[in-house]
Protein backbone atom coordinates (compact mmCIF):
# COMPACT_ATOMS: atom_id res chain seq x y z
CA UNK A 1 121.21 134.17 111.74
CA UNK A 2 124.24 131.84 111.97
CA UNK A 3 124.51 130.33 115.87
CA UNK A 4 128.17 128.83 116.00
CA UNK A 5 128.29 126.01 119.08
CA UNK A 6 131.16 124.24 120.52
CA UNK A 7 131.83 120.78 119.49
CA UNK A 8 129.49 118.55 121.47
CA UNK A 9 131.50 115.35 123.33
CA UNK A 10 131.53 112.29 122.15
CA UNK A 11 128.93 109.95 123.12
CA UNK A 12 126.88 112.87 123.45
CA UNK A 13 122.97 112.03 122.06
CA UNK A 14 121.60 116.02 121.24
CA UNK A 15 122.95 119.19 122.20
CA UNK A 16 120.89 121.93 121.73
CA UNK A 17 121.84 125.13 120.18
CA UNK A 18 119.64 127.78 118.91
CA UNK A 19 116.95 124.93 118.10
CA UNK A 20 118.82 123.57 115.46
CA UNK A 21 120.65 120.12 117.40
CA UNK A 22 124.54 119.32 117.33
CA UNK A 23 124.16 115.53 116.69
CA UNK A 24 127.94 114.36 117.75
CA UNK A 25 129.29 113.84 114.48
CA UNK A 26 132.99 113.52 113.74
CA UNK A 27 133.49 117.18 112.11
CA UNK A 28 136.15 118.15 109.97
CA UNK A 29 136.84 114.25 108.77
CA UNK A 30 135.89 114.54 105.33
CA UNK A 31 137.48 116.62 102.56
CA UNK A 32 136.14 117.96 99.06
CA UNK A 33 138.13 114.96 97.56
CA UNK A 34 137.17 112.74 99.99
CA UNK A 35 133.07 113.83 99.92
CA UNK A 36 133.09 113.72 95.72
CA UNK A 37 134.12 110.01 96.41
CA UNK A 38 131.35 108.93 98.87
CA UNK A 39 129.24 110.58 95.82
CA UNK A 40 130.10 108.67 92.89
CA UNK A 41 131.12 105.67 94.84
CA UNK A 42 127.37 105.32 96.55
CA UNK A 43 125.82 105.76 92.62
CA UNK A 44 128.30 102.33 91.87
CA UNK A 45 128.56 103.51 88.16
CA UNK A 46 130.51 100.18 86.69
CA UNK A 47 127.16 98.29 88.31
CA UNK A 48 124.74 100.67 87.11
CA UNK A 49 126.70 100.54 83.46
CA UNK A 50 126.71 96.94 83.38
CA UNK A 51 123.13 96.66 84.26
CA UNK A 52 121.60 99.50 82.15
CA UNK A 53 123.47 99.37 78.98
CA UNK A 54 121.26 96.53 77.76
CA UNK A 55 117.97 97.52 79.02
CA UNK A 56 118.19 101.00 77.58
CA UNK A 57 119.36 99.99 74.30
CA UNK A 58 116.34 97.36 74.14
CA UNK A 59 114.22 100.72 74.38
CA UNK A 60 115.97 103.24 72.53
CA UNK A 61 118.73 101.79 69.91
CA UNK A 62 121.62 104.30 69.09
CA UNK A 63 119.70 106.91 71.60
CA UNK A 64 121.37 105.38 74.40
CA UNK A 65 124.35 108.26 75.08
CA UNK A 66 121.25 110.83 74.48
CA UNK A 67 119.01 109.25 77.00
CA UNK A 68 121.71 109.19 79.37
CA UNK A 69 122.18 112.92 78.96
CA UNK A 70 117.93 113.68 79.33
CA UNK A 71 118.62 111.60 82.72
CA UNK A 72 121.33 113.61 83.63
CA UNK A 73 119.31 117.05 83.07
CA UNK A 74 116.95 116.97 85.66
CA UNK A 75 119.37 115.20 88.13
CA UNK A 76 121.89 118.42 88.21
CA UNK A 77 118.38 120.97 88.05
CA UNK A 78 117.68 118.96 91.88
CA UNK A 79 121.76 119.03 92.75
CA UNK A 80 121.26 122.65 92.18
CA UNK A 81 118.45 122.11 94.64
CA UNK A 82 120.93 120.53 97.59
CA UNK A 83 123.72 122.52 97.17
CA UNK A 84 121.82 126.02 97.48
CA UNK A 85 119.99 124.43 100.45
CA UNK A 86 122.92 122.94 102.25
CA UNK A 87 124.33 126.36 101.95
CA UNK A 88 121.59 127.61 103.93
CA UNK A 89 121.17 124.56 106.63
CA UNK A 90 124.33 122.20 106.46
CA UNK A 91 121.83 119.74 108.34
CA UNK A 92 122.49 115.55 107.91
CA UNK A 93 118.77 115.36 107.66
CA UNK A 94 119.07 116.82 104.19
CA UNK A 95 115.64 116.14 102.56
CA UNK A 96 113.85 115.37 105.32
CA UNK A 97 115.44 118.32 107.56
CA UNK A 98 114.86 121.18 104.49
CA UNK A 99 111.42 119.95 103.77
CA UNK A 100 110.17 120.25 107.02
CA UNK A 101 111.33 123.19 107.60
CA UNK A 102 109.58 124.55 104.01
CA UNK A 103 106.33 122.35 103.93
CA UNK A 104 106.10 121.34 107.52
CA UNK A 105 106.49 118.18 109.46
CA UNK A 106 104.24 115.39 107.58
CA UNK A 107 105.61 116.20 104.24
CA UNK A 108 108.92 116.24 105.68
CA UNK A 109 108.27 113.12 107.23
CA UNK A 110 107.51 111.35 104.44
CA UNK A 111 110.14 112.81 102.19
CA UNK A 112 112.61 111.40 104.92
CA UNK A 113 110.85 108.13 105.05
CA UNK A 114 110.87 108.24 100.75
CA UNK A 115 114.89 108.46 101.05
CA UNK A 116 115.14 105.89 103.68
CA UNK A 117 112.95 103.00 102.10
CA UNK A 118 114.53 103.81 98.61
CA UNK A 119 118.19 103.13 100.21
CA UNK A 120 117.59 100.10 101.82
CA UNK A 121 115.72 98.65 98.84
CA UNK A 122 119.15 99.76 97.07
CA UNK A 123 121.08 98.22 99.70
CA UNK A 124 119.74 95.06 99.32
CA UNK A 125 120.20 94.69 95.85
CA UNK A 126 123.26 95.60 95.99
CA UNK A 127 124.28 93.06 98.53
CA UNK A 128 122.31 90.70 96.03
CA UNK A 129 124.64 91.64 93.18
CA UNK A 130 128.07 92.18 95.23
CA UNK A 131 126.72 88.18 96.15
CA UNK A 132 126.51 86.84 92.54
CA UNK A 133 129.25 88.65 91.21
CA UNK A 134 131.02 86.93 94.16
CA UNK A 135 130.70 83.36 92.89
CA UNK A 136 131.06 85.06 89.19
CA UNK A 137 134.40 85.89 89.90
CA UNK A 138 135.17 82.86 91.72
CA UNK A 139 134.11 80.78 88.92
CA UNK A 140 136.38 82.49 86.72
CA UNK A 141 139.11 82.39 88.65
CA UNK A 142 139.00 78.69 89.35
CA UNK A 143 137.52 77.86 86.14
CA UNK A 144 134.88 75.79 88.36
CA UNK A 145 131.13 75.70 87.06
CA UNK A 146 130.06 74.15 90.13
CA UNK A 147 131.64 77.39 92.17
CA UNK A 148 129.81 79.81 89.87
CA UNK A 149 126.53 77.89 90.03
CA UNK A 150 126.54 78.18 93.82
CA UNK A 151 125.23 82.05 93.17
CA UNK A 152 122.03 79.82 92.53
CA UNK A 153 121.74 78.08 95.38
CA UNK A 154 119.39 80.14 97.14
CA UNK A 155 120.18 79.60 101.41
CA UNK A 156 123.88 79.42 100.02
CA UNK A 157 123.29 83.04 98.27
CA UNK A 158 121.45 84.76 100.91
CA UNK A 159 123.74 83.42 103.78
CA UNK A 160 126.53 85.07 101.51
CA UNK A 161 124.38 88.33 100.89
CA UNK A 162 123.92 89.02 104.85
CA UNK A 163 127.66 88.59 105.47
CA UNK A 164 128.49 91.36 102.66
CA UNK A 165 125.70 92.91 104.44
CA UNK A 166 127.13 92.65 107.72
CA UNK A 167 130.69 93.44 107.05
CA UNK A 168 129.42 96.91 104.74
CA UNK A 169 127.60 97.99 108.47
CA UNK A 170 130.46 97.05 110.21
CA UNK A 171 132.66 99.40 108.38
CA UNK A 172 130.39 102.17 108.60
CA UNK A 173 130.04 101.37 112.08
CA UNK A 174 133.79 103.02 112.25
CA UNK A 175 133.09 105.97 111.21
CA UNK A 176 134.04 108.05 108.60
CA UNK A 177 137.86 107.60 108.63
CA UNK A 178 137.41 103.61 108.01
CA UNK A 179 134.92 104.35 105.45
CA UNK A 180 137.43 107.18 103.10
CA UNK A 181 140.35 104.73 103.19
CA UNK A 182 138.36 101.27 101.73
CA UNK A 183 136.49 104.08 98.91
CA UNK A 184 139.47 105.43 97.37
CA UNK A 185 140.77 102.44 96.99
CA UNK A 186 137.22 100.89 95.45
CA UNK A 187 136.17 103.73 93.39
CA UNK A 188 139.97 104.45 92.02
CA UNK A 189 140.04 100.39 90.66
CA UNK A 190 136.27 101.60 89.29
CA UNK A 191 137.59 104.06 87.18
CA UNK A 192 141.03 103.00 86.30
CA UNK A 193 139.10 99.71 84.79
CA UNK A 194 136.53 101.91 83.02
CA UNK A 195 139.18 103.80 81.39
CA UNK A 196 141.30 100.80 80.54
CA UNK A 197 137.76 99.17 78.42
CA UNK A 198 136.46 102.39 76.82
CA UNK A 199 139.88 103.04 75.39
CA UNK A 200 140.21 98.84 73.99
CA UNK A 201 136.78 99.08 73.00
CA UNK A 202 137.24 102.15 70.49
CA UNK A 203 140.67 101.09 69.30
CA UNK A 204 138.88 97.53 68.42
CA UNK A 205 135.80 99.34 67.33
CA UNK A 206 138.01 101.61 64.66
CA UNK A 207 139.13 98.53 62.86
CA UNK A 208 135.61 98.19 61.46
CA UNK A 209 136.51 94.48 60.96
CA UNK A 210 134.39 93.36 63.79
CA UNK A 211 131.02 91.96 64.02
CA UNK A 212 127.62 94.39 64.57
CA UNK A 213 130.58 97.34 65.40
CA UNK A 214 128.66 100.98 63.82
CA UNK A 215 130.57 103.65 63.36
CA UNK A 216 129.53 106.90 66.03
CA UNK A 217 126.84 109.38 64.89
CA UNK A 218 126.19 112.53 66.64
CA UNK A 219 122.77 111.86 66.32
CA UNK A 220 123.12 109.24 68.92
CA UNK A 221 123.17 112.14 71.11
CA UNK A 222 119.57 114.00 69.45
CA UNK A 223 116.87 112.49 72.18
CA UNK A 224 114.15 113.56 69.76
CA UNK A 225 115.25 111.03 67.24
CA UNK A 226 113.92 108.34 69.70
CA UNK A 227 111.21 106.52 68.16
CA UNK A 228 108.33 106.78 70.59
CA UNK A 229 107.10 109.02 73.56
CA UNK A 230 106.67 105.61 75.50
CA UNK A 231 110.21 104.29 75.06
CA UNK A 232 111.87 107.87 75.34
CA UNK A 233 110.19 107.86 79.29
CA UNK A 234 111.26 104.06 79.94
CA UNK A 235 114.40 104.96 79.26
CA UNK A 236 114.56 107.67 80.80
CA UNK A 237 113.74 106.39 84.07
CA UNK A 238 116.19 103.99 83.15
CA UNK A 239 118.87 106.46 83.46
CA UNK A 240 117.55 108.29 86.77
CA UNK A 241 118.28 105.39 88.44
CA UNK A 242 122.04 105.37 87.19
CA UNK A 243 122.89 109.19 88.64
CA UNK A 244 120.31 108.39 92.07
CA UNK A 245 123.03 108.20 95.08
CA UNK A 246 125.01 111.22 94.16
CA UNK A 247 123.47 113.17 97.14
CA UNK A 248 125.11 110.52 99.80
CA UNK A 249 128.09 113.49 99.87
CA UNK A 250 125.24 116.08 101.37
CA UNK A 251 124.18 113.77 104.17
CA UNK A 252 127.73 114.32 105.71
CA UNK A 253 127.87 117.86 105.43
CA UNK A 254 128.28 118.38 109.06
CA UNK A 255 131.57 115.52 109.06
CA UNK A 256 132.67 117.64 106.30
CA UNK A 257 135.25 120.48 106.35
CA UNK A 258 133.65 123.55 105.27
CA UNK A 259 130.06 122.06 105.71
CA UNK A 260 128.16 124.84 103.92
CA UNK A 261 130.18 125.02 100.50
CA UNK A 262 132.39 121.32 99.86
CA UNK A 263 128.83 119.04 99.79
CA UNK A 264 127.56 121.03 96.97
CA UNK A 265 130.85 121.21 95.20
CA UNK A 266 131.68 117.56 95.97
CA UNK A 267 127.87 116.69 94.66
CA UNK A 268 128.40 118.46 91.50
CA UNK A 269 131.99 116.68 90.81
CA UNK A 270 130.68 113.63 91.52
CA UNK A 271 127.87 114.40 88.55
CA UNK A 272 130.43 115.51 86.49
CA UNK A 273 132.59 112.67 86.70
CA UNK A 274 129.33 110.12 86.32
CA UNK A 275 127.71 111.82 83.45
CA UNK A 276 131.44 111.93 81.18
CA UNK A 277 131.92 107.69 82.51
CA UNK A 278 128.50 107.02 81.27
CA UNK A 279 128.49 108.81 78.11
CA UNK A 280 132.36 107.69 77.45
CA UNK A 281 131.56 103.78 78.11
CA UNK A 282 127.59 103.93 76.04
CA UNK A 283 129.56 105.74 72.99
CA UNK A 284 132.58 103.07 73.13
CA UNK A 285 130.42 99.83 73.70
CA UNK A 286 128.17 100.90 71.21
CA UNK A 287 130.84 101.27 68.37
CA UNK A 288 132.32 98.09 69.69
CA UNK A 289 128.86 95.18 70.08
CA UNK A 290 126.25 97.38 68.24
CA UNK A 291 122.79 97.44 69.33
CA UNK A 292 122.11 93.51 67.81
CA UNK A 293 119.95 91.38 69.47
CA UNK A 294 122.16 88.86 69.17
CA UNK A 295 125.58 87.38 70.20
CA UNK A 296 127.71 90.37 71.63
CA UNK A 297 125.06 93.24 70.41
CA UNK A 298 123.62 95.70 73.55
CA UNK A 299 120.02 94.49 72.92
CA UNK A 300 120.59 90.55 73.52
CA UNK A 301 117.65 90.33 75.72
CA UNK A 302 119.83 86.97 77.04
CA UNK A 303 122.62 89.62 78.08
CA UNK A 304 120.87 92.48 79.28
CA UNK A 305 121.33 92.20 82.65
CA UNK A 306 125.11 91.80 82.56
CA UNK A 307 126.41 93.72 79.76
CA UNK A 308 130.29 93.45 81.02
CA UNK A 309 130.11 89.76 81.38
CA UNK A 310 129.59 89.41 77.48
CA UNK A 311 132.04 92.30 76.64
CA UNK A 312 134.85 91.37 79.05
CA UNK A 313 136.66 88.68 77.30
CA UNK A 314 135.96 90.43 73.78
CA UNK A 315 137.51 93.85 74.12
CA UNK A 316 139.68 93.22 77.27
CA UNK A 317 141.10 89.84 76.23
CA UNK A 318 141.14 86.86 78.73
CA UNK A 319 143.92 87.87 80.76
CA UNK A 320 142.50 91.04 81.77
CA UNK A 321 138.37 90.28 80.97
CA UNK A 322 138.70 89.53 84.88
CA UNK A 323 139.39 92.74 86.20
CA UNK A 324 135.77 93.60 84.65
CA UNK A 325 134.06 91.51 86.94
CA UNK A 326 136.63 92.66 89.77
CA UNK A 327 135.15 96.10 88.67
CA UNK A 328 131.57 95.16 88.94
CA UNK A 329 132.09 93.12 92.50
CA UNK A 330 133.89 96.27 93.71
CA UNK A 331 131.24 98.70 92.61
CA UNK A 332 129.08 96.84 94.27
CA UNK A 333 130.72 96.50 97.59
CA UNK A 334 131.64 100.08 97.69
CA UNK A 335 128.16 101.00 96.85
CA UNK A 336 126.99 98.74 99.53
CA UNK A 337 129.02 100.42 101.99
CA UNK A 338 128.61 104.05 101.32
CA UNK A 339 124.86 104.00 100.77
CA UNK A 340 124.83 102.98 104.48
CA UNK A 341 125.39 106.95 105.05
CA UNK A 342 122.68 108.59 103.71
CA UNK A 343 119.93 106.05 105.75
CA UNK A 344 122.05 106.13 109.16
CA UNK A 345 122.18 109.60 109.03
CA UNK A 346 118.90 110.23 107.73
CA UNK A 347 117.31 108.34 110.36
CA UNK A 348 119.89 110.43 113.23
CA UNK A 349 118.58 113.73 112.06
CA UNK A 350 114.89 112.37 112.16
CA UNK A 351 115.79 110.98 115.64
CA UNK A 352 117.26 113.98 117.02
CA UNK A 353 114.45 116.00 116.21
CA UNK A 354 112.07 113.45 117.65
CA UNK A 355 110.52 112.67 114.56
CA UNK A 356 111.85 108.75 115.44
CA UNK A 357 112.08 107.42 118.71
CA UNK A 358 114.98 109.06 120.56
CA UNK A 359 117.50 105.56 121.06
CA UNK A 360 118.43 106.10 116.66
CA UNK A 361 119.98 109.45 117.89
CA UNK A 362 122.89 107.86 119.81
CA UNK A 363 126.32 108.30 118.71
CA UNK A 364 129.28 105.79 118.95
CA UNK A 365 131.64 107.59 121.73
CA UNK A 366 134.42 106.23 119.84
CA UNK A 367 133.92 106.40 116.45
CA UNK A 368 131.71 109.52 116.23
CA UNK A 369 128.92 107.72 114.05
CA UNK A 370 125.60 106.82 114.57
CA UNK A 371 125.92 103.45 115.77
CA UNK A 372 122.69 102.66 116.46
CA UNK A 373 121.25 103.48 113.34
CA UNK A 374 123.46 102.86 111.13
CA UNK A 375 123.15 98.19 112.39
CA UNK A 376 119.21 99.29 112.25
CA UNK A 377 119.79 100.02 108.66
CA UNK A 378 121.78 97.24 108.14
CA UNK A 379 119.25 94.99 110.16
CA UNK A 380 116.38 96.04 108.07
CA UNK A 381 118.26 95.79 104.87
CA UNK A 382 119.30 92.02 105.87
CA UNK A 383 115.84 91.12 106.71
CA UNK A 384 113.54 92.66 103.90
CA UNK A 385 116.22 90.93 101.44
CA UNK A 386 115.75 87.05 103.15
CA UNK A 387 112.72 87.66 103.34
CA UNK A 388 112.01 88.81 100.00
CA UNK A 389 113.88 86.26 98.63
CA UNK A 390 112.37 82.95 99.65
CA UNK A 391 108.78 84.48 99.56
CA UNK A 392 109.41 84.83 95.59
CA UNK A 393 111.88 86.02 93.36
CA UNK A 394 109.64 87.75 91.38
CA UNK A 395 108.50 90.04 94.37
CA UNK A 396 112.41 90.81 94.77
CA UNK A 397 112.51 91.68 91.33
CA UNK A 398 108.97 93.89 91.55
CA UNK A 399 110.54 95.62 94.58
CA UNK A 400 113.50 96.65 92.50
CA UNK A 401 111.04 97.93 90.32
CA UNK A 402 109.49 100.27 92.68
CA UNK A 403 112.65 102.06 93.46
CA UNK A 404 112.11 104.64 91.09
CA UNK A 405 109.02 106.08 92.20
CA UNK A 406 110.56 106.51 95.81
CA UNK A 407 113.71 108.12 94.13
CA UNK A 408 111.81 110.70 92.12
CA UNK A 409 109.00 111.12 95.40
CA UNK A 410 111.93 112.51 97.41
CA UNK A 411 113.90 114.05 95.05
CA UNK A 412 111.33 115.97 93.57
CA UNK A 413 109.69 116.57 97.19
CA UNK A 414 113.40 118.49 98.31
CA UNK A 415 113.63 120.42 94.84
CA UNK A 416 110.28 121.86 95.78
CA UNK A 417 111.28 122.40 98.89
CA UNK A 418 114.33 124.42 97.45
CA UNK A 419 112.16 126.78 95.33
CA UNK A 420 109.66 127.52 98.36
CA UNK A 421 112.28 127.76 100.90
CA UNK A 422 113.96 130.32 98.91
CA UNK A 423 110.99 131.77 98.31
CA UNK A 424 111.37 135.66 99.55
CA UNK A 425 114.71 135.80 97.71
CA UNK A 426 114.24 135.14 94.01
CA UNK A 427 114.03 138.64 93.30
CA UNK A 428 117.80 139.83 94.84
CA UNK A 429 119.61 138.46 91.98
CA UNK A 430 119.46 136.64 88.50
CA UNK A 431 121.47 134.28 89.93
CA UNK A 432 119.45 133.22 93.35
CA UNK A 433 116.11 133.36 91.03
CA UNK A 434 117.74 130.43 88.35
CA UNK A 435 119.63 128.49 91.49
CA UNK A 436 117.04 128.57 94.13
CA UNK A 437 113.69 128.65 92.12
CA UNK A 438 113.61 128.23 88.32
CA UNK A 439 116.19 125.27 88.00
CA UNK A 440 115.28 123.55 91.36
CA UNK A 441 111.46 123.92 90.26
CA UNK A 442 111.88 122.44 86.92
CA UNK A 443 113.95 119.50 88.25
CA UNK A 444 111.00 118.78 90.71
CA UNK A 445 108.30 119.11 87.56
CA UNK A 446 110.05 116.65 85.92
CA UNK A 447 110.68 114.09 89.06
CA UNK A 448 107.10 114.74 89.24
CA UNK A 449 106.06 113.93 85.91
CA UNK A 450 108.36 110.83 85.94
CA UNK A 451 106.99 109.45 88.98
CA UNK A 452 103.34 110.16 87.71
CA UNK A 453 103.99 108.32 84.57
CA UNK A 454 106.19 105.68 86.35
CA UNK A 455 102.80 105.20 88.35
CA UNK A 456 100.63 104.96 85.58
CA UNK A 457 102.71 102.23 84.13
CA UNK A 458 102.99 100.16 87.32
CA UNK A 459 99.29 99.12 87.01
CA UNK A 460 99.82 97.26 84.40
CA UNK A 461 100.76 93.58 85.91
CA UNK A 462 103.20 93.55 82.40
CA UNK A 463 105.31 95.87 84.13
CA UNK A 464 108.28 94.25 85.99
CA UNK A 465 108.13 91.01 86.35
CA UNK A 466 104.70 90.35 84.89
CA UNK A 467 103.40 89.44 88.49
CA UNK A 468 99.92 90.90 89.44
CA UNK A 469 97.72 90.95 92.75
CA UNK A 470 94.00 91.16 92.00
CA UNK A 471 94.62 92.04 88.64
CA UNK A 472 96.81 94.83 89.53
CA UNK A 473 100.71 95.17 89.14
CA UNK A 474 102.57 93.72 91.81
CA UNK A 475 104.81 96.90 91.23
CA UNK A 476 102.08 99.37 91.74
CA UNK A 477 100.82 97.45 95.08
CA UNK A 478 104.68 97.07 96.37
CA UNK A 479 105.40 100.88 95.76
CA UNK A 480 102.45 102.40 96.93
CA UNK A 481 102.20 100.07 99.73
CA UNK A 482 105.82 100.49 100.94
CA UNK A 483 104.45 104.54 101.02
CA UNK A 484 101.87 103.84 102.59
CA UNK A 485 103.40 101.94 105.03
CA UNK A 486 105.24 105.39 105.46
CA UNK A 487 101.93 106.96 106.11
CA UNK A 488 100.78 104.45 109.18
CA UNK A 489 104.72 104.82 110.54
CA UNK A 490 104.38 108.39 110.55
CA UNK A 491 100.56 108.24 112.48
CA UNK A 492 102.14 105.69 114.69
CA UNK A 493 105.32 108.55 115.46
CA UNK A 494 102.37 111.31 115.80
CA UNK A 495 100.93 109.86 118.99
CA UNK A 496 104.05 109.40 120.65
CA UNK A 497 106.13 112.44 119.29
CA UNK A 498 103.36 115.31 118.95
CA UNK A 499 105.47 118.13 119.30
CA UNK A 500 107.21 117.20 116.50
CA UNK A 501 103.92 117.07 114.44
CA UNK A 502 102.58 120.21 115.90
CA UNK A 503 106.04 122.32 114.26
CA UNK A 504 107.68 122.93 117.80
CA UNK A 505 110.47 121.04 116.91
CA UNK A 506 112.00 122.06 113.58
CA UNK A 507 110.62 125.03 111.74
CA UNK A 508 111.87 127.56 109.19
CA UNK A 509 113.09 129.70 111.92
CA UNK A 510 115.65 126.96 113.11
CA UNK A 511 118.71 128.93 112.70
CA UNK A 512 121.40 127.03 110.83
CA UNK A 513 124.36 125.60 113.35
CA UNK A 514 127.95 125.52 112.51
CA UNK A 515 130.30 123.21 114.56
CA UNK A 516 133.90 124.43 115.30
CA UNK A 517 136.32 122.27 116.88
């Protein structure tokens, strides 16, 4: 049964209708348009592209665009997941709301806490990037080596990072309508620049005058013809990483007009538009650099981590080479800004149904957004990155690393969720028993399987940085201890939230709320 409640005033902490709790959001502020935006800008696919085209190459070759695609498969199996579940309970909470209410509150509490340490490990690397393409640009632009070196300084760089840190909460501080107007702009220049390279980099490519260019095969696109198991699964997590974000445009479902439809719409735009950028830019700088390991060629190992900087001045020319690294800096910054959503409002919804302590749940009477949680987020994102900086660089880089096994925990956690939920209905239609079991289930088996693998792998101290502790991976201890940190947080919430814990809070029976104005 569908409860419908009256708009709840601002300022307004939780109103409670029908068990499920009006959290004060600004409804009706986002669009389908608008929502498909947050999406692809919060993914920050000119970042991901310029630091994942190397990498992938160096462990597939040609295989790249097909790798890409085996990425993409089980990412739209789990947005099949969200969009038949937001359908159901257009909740802010997302993963953490729907897998409570299928597996109960622990599971759902760590699924929630999966999503939340995975974004602010994004955010600060972002911040970290959005910092050293900073002085890049700057560099370029003033032709100063001493400018561009300052990206090594490190008090100079982090003092830089926490004011791109500061000024990304401060605009989602304002809500909604601040954050639509500086995306469009960001994710538009994204594109546009995107276009503008693929197209120069196939024109220069069909000359076939050019060094390490290959002409395209459509066996680039055969993910079988990938040499070994081993680098078929490195890449592959590889690409996971470039769609992860996409589901930012779920978590504000209830700012968003037509809550229970545009999120899932707007989630699978935004995975169309990603998956046709990627595939367009891997096919065109392949036939342009080749996958050499030297000079321009995608498997330099010396430009691996910066793709675009080698390729800008080559295909785009000098004049315009620039507006790649105004590209990059903007993908960045835009990513920095909208991932901000998913944690702030991840952490309301786990607030408001006193699975946090109750102060997250407060809204800004003003700007309609969760204030409170959203400078937590941005508090916490600004400390774990100082500190993780000057205690080592190579725990910064480990703790990169780790990301992917929170991103497939959670994801895989809510596409089980999805086929459980759903549950009693499989059998009404072919349709509900390939949307709400088989595809959600084999997106979470293959989450699964990634993050088991991606878990074997961590144990050895050669992945990631090459650190160890005790002989063990410094990846392995950083991921599994940042979940079980998780596991104390959520003992710790237990004793002082135990009706949460005991399911009297949020269950299955929570009807779903829509707010009118």
């Amino acid at each position: 049964m569908v409860q419908t409640a009256p708009r709840p005033r601002a300022g307004d902490t939780v109103t409670s209708v029908g068990g499920r709790r009006a959290k004060g959001l600004s409804g009706n502020s986002v669009g389908l348009l608008g929502s498909a935006v947050i999406g692809i800008s919060t993914v920050a696919p000119v970042y991901c592209l310029t630091s994942t085209l190397g990498p992938t190459v160096g462990q597939v070759g040609v295989q790249m665009p097909a790798v890409f695609l085996a990425g993409f498969l089980p990412m739209l199996l789990v947005a099949f997941a969200y969009r038949e579940l937001n359908k159901a309970v257009p909740d802010c909470g997302t993963s953490f709301t729907w897998s409570v209410q299928a597996f109960g509150p622990r599971v759902g509490w760590m699924c929630g806490w999966g999503l939340v340490i995975a974004t602010i490990i994004v955010l600060s690397n972002l911040a970290g990037v959005a910092t050293s393409f900073f002085y890049l640009l700057l560099g370029q632009v003033t032709g100063s080596g001493y400018v561009a070196d300052l990206d090594g300084n490190r008090p100079v760089h982090v003092l830089t990072c926490l004011a791109f840190i500061a000024v990304a909460t401060a605009v989602s501080y304002r809500g909604m309508t601040a954050t639509k107007g500086v995306q469009y702009a960001l994710v538009g220049l994204q594109l546009a620049v995107l276009a503008v390279f693929v197209a120069m980099a196939l024109v220069k490519a069909r000359t076939g005058d050019l060094p390490g260019s290959v002409d395209f095969s459509w066996s680039w696109l055969d993910p079988f013809a990938v040499q070994s198991f081993a680098a078929f699964t490195a890449g592959l997590s590889l690409s996971i990483f470039m769609f992860w974000g996409w589901d930012a445009c779920l978590t504000v479902n209830e700012e968003t007009q037509g809550s229970a439809k545009t999120p899932g719409r707007a989630a699978l735009i935004s995975m169309a538009v990603l998956v046709g950028s990627y595939l367009l830019t891997a096919v065109a700088a392949q036939m342009f650099a080749g996958v050499g390991t030297e000079g321009t060629g995608l498997g330099n190992p010396g430009t691996a981590d910066n793709v675009f900087a080698a390729l800008a001045d080559p295909v785009l020319g000098t004049a315009l080479g620039v507006l790649l690294f105004v590209a990059v800096l903007a993908s960045a910054a835009a990513s920095l800004q909208t991932t901000f959503l998913p944690v702030a409002r991840t952490v309301l919804a786990m607030s408001t149904y006193q699975a946090l302590p109750p102060s997250f749940a407060r809204i800004h009477p003003r700007f309609r957004s969760p204030g409170r949680a959203t400078v937590a987020a941005g508090v916490a994102t600004g400390v774990f990155y100082a500190v993780m900086s000057f205690l080592s660089e190579n725990v910064l880089i480990d703790t990169i690393y780790a990301l992917g096994l929170m991103i497939c925990f959670y994801y895989s956690i809510t596409a089980f969720a999805c086929a459980w939920y759903f549950r009693r209905e499989l059998r009404r239609s072919v349709r509900d028993a390939l949307f709400k079991g088989v595809f959600p289930l084999l997106g979470g088996v293959l989450l699964a399987a990634v993050f088991g693998k991606t878990l074997y792998d961590m144990w050895n101290p050669a992945y990631g940085s090459g650190s160890s502790v005790l002989g063990v991976g410094s990846v392995f201890v950083i991921g599994v201890g940042l979940l079980l940190l998780g596991v104390v947080l959520m003992l710790v919430m237990r004793r002082r939230s135990p009706a949460f814990f005991r399911g009297e809070v949020l269950t299955r029976s929570t009807p779903a709320l829509v707010v009118e104005d």
